[in-house]
N, C-alpha and C. Protein backbone atom coordinates (compact mmCIF):
# COMPACT_ATOMS: atom_id res chain seq x y z
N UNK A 1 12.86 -16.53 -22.75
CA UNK A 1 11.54 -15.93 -22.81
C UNK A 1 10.72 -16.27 -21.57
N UNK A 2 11.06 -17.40 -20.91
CA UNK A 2 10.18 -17.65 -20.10
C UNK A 2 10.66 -17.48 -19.04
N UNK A 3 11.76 -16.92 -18.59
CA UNK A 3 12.49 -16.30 -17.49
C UNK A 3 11.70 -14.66 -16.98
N UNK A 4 11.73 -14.04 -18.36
CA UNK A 4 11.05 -13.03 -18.04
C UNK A 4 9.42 -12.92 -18.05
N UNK A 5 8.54 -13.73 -18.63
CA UNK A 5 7.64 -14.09 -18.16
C UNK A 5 7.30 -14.14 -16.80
N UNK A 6 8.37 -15.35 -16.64
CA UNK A 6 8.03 -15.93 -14.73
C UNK A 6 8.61 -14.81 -13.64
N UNK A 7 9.45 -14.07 -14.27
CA UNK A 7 9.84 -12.21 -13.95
C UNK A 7 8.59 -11.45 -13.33
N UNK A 8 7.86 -11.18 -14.52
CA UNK A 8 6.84 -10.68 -14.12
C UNK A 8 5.63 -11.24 -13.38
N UNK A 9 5.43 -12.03 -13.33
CA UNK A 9 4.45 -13.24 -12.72
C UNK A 9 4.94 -12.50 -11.11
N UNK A 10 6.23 -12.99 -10.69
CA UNK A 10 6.34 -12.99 -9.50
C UNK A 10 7.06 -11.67 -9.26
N UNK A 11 7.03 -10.92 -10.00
CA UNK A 11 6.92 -9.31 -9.24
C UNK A 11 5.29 -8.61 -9.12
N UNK A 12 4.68 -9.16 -9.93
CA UNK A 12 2.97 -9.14 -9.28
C UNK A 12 2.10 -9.79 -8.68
N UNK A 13 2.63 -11.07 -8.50
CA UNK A 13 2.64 -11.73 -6.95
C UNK A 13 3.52 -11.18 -5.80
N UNK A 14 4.62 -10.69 -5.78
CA UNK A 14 5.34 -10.21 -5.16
C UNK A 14 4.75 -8.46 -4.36
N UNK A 15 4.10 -8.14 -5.33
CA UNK A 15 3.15 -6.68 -5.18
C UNK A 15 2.45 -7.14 -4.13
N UNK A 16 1.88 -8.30 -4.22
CA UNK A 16 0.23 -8.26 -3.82
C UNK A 16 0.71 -9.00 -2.46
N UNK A 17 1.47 -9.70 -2.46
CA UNK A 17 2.46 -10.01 -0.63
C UNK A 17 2.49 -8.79 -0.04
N UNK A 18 3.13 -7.89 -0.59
CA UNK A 18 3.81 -6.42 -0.07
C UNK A 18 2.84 -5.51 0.77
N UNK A 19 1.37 -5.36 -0.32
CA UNK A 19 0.58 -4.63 0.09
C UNK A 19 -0.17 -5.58 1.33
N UNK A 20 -0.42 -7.16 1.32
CA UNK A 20 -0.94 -7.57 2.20
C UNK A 20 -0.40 -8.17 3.14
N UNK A 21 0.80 -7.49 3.44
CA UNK A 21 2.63 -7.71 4.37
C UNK A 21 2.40 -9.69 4.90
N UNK A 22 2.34 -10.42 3.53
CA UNK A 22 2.30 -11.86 3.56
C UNK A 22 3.28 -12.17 2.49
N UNK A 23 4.59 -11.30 2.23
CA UNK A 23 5.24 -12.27 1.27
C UNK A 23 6.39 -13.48 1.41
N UNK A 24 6.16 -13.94 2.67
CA UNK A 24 6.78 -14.91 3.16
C UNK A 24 6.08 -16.15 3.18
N UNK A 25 4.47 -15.41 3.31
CA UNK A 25 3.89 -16.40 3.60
C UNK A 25 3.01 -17.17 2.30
N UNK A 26 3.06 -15.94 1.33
CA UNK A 26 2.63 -16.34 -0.24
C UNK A 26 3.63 -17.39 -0.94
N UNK A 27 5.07 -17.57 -0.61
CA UNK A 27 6.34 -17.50 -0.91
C UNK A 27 6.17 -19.37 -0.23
N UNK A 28 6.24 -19.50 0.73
CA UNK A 28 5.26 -20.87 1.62
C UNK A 28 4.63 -21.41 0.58
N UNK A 29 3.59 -20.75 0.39
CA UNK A 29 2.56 -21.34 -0.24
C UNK A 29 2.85 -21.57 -1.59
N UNK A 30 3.40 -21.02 -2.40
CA UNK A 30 3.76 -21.21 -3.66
C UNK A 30 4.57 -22.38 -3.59
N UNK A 31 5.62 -22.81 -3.23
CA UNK A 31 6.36 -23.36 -2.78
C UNK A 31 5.83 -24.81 -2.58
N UNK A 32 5.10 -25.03 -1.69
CA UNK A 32 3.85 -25.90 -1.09
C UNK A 32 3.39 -26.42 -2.74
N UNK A 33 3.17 -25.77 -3.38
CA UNK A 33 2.13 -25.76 -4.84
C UNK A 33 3.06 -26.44 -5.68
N UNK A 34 4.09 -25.85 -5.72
CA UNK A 34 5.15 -26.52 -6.74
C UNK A 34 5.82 -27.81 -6.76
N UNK A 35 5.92 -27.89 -4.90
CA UNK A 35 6.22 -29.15 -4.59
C UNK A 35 5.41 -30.38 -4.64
N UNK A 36 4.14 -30.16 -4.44
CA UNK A 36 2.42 -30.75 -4.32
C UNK A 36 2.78 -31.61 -6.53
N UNK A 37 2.94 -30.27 -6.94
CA UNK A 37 2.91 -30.55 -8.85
C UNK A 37 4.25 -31.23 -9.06
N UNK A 38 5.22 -31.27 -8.60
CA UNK A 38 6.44 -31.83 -8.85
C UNK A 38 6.41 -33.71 -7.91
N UNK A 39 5.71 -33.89 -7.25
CA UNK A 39 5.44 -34.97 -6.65
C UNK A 39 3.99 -35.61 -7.17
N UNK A 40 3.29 -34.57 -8.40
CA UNK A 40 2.31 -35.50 -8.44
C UNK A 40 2.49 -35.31 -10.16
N UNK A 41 2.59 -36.83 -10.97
CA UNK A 41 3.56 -36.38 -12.51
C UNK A 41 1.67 -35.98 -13.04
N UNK A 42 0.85 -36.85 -12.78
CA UNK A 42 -0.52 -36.77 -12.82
C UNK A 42 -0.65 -35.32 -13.00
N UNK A 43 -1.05 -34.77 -11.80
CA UNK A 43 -1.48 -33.46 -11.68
C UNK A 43 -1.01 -32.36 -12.22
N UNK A 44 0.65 -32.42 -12.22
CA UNK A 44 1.20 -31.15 -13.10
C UNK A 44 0.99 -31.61 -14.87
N UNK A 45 0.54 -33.06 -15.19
CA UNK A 45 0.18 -32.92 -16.60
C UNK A 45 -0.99 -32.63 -16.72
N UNK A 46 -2.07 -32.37 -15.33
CA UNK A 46 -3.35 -31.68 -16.02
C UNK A 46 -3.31 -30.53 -15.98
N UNK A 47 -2.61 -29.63 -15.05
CA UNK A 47 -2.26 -28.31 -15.19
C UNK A 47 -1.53 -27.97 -16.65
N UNK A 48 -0.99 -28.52 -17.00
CA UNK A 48 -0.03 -28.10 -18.30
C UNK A 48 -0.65 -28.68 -19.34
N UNK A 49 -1.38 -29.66 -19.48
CA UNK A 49 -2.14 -30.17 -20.52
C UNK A 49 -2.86 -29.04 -21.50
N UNK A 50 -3.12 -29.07 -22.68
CA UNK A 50 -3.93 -27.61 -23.71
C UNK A 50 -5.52 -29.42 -23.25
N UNK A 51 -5.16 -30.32 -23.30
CA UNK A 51 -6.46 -30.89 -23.80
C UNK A 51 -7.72 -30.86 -22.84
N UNK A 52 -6.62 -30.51 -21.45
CA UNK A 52 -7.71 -30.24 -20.11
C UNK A 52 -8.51 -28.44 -20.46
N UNK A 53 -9.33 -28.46 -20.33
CA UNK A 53 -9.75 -26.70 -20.22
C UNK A 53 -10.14 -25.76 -19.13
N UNK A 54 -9.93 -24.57 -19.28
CA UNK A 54 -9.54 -23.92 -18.08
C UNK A 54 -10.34 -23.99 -16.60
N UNK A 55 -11.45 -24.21 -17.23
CA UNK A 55 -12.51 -24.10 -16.10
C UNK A 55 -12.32 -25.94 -15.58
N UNK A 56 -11.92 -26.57 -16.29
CA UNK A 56 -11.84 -27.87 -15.24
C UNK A 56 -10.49 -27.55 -14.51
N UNK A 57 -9.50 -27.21 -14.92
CA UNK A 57 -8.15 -27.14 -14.13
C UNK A 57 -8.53 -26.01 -13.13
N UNK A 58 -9.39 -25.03 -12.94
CA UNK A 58 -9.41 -24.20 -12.18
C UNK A 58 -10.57 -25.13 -10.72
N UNK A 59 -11.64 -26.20 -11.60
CA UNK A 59 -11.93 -27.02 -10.63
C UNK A 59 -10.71 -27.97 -9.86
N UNK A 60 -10.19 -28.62 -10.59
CA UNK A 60 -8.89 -28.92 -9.76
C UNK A 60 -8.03 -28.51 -9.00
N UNK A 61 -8.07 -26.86 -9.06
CA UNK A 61 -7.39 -25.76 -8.05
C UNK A 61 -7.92 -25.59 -7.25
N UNK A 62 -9.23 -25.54 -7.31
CA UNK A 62 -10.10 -25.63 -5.90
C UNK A 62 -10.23 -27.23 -5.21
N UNK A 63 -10.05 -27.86 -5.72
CA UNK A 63 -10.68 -29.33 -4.58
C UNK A 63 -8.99 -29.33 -4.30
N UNK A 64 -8.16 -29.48 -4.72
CA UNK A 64 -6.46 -29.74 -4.75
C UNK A 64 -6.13 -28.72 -3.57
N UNK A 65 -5.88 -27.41 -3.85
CA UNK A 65 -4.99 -26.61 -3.13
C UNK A 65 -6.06 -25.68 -2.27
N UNK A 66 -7.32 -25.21 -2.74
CA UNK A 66 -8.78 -24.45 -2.30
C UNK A 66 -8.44 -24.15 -0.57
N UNK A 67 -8.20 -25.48 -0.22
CA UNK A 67 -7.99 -25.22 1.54
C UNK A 67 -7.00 -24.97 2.33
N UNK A 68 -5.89 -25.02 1.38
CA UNK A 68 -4.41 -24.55 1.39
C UNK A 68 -3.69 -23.66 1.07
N UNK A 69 -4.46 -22.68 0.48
CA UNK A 69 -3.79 -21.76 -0.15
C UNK A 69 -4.39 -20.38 0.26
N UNK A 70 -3.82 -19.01 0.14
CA UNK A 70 -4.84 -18.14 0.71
C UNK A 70 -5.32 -17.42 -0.46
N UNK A 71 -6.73 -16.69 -0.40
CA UNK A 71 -6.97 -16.58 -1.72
C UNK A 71 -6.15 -15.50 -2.65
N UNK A 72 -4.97 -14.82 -1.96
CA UNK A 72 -4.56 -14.30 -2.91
C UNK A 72 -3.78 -15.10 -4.18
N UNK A 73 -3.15 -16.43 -3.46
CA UNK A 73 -2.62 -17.49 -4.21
C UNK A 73 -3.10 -18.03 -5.07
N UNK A 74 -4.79 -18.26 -4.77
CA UNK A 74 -5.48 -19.10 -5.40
C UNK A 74 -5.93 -18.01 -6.41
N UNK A 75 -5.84 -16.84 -6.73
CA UNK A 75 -6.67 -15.92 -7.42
C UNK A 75 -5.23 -16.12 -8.41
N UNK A 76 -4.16 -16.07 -7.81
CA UNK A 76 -3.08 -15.97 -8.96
C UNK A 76 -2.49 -16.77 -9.53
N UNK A 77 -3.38 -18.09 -8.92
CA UNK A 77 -3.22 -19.58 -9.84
C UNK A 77 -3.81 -19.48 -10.81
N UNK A 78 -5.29 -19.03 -10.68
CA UNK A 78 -6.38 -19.11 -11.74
C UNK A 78 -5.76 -18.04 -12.73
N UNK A 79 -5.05 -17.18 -12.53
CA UNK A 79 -5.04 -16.00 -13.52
C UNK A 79 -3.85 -16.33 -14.50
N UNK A 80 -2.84 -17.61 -13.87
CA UNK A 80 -1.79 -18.12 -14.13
C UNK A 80 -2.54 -19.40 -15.20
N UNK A 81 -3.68 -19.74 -14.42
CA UNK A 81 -4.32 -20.90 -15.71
C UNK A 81 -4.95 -19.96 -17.03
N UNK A 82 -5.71 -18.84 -16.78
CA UNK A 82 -6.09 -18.26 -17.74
C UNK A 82 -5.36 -17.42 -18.60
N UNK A 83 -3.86 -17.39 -18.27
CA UNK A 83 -3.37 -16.99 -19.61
C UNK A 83 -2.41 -18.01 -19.98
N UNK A 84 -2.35 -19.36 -19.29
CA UNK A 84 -1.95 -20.67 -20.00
C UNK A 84 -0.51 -20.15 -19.60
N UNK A 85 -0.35 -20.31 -18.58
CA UNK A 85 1.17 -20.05 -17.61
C UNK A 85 1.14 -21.08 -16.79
N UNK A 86 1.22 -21.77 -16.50
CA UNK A 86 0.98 -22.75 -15.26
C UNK A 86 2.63 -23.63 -16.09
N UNK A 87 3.15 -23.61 -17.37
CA UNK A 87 4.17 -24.26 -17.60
C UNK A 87 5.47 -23.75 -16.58
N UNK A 88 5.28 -22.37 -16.41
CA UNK A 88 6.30 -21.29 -15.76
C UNK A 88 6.31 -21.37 -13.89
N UNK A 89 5.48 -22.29 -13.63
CA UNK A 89 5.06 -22.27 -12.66
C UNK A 89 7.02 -22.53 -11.54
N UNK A 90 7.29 -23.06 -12.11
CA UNK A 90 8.53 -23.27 -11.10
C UNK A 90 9.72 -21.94 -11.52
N UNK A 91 9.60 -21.57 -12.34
CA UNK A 91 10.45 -20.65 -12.92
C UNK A 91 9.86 -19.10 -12.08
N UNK A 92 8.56 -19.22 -11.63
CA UNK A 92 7.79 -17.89 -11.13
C UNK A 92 8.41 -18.45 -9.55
N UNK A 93 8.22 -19.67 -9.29
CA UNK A 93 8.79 -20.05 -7.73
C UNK A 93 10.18 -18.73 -7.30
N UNK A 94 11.36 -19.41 -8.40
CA UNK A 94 12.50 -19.01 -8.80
C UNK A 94 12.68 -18.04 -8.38
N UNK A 95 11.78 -16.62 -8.97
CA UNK A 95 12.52 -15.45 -9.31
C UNK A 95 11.43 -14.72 -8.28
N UNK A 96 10.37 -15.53 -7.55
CA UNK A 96 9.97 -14.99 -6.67
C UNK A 96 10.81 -14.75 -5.14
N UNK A 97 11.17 -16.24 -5.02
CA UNK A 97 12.38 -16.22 -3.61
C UNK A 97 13.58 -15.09 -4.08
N UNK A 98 14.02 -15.20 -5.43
CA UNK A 98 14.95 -14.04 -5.21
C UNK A 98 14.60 -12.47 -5.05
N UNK A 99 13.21 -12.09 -5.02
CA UNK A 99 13.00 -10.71 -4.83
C UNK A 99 12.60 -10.93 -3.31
N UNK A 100 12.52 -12.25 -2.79
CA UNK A 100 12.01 -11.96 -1.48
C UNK A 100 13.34 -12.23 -0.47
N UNK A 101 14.39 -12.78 -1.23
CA UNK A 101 15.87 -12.73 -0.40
C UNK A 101 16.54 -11.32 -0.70
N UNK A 102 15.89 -10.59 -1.74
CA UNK A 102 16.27 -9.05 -1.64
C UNK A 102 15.60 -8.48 -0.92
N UNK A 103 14.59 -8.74 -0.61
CA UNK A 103 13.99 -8.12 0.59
C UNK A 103 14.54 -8.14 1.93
N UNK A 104 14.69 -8.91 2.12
CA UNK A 104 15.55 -9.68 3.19
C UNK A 104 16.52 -9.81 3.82
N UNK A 105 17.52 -8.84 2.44
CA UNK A 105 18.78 -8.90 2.24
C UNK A 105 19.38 -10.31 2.98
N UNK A 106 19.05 -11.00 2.06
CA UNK A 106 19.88 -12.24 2.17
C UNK A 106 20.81 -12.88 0.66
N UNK A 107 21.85 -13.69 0.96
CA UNK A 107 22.10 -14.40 0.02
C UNK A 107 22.20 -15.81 0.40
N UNK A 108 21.75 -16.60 -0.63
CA UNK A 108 22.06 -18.11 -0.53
C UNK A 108 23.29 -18.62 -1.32
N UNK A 109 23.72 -19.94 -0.60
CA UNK A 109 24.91 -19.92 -1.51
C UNK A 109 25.39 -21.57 -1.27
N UNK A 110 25.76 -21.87 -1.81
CA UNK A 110 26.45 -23.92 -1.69
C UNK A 110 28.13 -23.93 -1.04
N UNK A 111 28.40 -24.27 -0.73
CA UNK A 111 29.33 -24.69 0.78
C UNK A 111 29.87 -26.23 -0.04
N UNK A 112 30.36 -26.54 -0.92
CA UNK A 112 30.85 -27.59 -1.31
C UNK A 112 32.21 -27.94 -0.38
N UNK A 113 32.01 -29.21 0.08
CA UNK A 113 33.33 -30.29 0.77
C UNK A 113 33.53 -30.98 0.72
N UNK A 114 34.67 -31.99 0.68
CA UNK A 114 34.84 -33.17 0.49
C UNK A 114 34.11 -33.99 1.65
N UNK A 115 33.94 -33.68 2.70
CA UNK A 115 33.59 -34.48 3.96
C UNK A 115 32.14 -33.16 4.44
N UNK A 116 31.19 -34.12 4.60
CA UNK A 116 30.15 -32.78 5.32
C UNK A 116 30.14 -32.19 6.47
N UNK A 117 29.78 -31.24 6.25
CA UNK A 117 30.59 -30.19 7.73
C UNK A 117 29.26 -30.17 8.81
N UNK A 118 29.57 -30.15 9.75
CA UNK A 118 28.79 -29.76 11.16
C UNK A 118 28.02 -28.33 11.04
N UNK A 119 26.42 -28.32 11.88
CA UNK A 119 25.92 -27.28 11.96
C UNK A 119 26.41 -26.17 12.33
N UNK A 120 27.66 -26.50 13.16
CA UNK A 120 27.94 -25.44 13.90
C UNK A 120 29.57 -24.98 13.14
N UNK A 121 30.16 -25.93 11.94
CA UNK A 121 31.20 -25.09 11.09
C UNK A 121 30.24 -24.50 10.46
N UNK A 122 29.18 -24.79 10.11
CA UNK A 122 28.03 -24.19 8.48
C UNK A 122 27.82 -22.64 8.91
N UNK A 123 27.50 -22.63 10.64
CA UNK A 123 26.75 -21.70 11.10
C UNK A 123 28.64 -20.47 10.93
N UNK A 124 29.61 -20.55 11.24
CA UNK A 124 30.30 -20.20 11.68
C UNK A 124 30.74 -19.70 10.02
N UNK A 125 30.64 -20.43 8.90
CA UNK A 125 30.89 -19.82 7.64
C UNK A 125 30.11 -19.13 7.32
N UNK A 126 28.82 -19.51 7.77
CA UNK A 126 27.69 -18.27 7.07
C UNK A 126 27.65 -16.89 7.62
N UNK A 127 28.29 -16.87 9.28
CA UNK A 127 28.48 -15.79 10.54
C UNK A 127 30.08 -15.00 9.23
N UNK A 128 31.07 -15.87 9.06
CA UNK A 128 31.66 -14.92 8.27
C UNK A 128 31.34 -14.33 7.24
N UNK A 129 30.62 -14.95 6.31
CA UNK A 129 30.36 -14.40 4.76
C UNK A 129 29.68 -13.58 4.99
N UNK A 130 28.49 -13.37 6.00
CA UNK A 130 27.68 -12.40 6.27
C UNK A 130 28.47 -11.06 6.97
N UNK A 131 28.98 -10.99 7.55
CA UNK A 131 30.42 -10.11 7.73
C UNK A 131 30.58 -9.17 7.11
N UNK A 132 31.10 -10.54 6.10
CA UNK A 132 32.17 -9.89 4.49
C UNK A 132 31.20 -9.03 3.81
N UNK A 133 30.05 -9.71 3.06
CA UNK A 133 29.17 -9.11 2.67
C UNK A 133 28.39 -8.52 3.36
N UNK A 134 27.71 -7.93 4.74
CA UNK A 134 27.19 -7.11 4.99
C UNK A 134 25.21 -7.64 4.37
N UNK A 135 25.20 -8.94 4.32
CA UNK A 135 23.77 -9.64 4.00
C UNK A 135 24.11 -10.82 5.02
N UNK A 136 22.47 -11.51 5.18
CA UNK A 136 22.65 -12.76 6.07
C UNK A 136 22.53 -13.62 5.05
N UNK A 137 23.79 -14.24 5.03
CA UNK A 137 24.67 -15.35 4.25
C UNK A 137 23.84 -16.78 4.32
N UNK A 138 23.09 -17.26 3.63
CA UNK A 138 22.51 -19.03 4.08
C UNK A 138 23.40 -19.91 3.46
N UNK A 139 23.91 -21.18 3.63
CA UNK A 139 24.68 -21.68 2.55
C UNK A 139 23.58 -23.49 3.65
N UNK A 140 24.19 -24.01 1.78
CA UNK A 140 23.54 -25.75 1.71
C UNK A 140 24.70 -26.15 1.73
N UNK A 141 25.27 -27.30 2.39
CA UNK A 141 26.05 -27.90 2.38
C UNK A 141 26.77 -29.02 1.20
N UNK A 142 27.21 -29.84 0.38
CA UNK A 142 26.69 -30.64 -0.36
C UNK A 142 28.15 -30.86 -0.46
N UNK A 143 28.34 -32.48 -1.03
CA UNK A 143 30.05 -33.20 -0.44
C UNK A 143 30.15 -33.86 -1.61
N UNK A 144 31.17 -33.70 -2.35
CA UNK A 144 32.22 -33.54 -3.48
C UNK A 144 33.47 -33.95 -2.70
N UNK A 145 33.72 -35.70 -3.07
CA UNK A 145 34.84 -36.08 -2.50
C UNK A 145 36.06 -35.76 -3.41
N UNK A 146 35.79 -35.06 -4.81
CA UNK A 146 37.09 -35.13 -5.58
C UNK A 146 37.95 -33.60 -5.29
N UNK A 147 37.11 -33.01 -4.70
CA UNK A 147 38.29 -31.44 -4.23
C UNK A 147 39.01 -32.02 -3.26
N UNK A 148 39.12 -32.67 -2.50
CA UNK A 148 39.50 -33.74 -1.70
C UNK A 148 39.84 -32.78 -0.39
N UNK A 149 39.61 -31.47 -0.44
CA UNK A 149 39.86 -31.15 1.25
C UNK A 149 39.87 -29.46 1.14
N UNK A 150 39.35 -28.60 2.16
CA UNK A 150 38.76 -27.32 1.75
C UNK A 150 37.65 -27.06 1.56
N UNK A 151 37.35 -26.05 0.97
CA UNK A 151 35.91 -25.67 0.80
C UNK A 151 35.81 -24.82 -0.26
N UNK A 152 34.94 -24.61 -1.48
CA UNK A 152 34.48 -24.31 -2.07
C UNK A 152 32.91 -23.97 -1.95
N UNK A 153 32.88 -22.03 -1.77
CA UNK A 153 31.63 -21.77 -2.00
C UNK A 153 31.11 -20.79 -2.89
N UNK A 154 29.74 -20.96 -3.16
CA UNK A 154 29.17 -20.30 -4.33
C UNK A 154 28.40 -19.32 -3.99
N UNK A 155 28.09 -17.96 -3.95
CA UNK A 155 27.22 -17.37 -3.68
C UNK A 155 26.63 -16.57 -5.19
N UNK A 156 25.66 -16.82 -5.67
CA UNK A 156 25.22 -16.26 -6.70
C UNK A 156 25.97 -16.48 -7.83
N UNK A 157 26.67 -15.58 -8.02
CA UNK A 157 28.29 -15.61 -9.24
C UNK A 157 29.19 -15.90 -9.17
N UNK A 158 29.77 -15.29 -7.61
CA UNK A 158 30.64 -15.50 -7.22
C UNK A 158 31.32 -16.54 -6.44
N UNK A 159 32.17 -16.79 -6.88
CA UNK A 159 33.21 -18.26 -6.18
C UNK A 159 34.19 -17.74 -4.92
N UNK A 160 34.06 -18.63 -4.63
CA UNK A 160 35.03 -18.34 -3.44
C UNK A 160 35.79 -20.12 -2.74
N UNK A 161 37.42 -19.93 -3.79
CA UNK A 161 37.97 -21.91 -3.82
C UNK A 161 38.96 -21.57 -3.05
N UNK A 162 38.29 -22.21 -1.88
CA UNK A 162 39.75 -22.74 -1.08
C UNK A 162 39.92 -24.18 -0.63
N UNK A 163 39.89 -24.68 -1.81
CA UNK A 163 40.09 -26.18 -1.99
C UNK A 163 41.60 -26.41 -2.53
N UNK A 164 41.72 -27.58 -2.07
CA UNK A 164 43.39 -28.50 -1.87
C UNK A 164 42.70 -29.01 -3.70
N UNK A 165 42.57 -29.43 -4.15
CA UNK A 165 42.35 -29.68 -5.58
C UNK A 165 42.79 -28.20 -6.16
N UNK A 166 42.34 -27.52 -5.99
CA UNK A 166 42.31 -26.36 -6.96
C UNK A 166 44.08 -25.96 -6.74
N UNK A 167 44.36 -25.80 -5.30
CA UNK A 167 45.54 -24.98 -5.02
C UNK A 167 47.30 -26.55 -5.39
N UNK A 168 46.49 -27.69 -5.02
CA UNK A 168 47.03 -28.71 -6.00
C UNK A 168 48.05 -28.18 -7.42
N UNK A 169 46.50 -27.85 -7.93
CA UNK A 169 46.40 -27.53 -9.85
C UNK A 169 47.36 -26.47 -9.71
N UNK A 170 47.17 -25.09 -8.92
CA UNK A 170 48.26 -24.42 -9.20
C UNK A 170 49.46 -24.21 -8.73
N UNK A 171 49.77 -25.61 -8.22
CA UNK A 171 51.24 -25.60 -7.74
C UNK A 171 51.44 -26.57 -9.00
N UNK A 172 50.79 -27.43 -9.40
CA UNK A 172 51.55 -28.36 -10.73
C UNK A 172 51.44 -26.98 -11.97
N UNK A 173 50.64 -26.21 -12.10
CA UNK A 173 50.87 -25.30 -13.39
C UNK A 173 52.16 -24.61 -13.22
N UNK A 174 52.92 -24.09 -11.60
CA UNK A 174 53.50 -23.12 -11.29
C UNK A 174 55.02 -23.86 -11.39
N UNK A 175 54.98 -25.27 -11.32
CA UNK A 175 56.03 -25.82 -11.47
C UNK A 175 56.41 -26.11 -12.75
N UNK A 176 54.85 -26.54 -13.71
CA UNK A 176 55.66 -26.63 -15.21
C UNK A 176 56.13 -25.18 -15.75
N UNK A 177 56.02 -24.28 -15.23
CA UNK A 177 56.15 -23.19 -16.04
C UNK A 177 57.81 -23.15 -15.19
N UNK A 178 58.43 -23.64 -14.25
CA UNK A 178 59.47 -23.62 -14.08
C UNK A 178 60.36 -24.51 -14.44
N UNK A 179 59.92 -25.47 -14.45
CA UNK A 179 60.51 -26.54 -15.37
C UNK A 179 60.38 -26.80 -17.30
N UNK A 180 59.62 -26.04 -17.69
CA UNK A 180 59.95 -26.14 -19.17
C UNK A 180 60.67 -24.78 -19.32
């Protein structure tokens, strides 16, 4: 339920980037906001609190973020406090970057290795996937010593294992099936 909530949240934040050609820079700022509430345990429990009320949390939006934010942000914080959404707040982050990596035509994706790879293998896998797929490919790096060699990456749904663990597994499946 609250997927599609934070759905709509950030396809009408996403509108209001479009028309004021800032959705990179709304996208920043949101971002900025979430990270600001996720580093402060304080502050995101007065935002989410029922016992705080709206007009003080909307004072806290102004002295907090007021000089940081542009007011289309700040208009869609307050509108996010007044219908008691501010719980969705990272979930609207979410599904905002993905309409703005469709914009973009981009995909992001994880690059799992046993050993961490160099900027310039990262750059050289993302130069292929982007290729393959015909989008500009981003991938995070992140090191998983138990595939023990290869690479395993994720883009959205799709897998893509060319890891020594995996191809391991199916040489021991390919042998019991010849040996029993």
């Amino acid at each position: 339920m609250i997927n599609v909530i934070a759905g709509r949240y950030a396809e009408a934040l996403f509108q209001v980037g479009e028309e004021s050609n800032s959705t990179t820079k709304l996208y920043e700022e949101l971002n900025a906001v979430v990270e600001a509430l996720q580093s402060s345990k304080e502050l995101d429990g007065a935002f989410k609190s029922p016992l705080v009320g709206k007009a003080e949390k909307k004072q806290i939006l102004e002295k907090v973020f007021g000089a940081h934010v542009s007011a289309n942000l700040n208009n869609f914080l307050k509108i996010m406090i007044d219908k008691d959404r501010m719980s969705a707040i990272n979930a609207v982050k979410k599904s905002y970057k993905e309409l703005l990596n469709e914009k973009n035509n981009v995909i992001e994706g994880i690059a799992i290795t046993a050993v961490a790879m160099s900027q310039d293998e990262l750059k050289k896998l993302e130069e292929k996937l982007s290729n393959k797929y015909n989008k500009n490919v981003t991938l995070q790096n992140k090191v998983d010593e138990s595939i023990l060699g290869g690479v395993l990456v994720r883009l959205g749904n799709e897998e893509i294992d060319g890891t020594v663990k995996t191809r391991l597994s199916n040489m021991k499946n390919q042998l019991s099936q010849v040996i029993s």
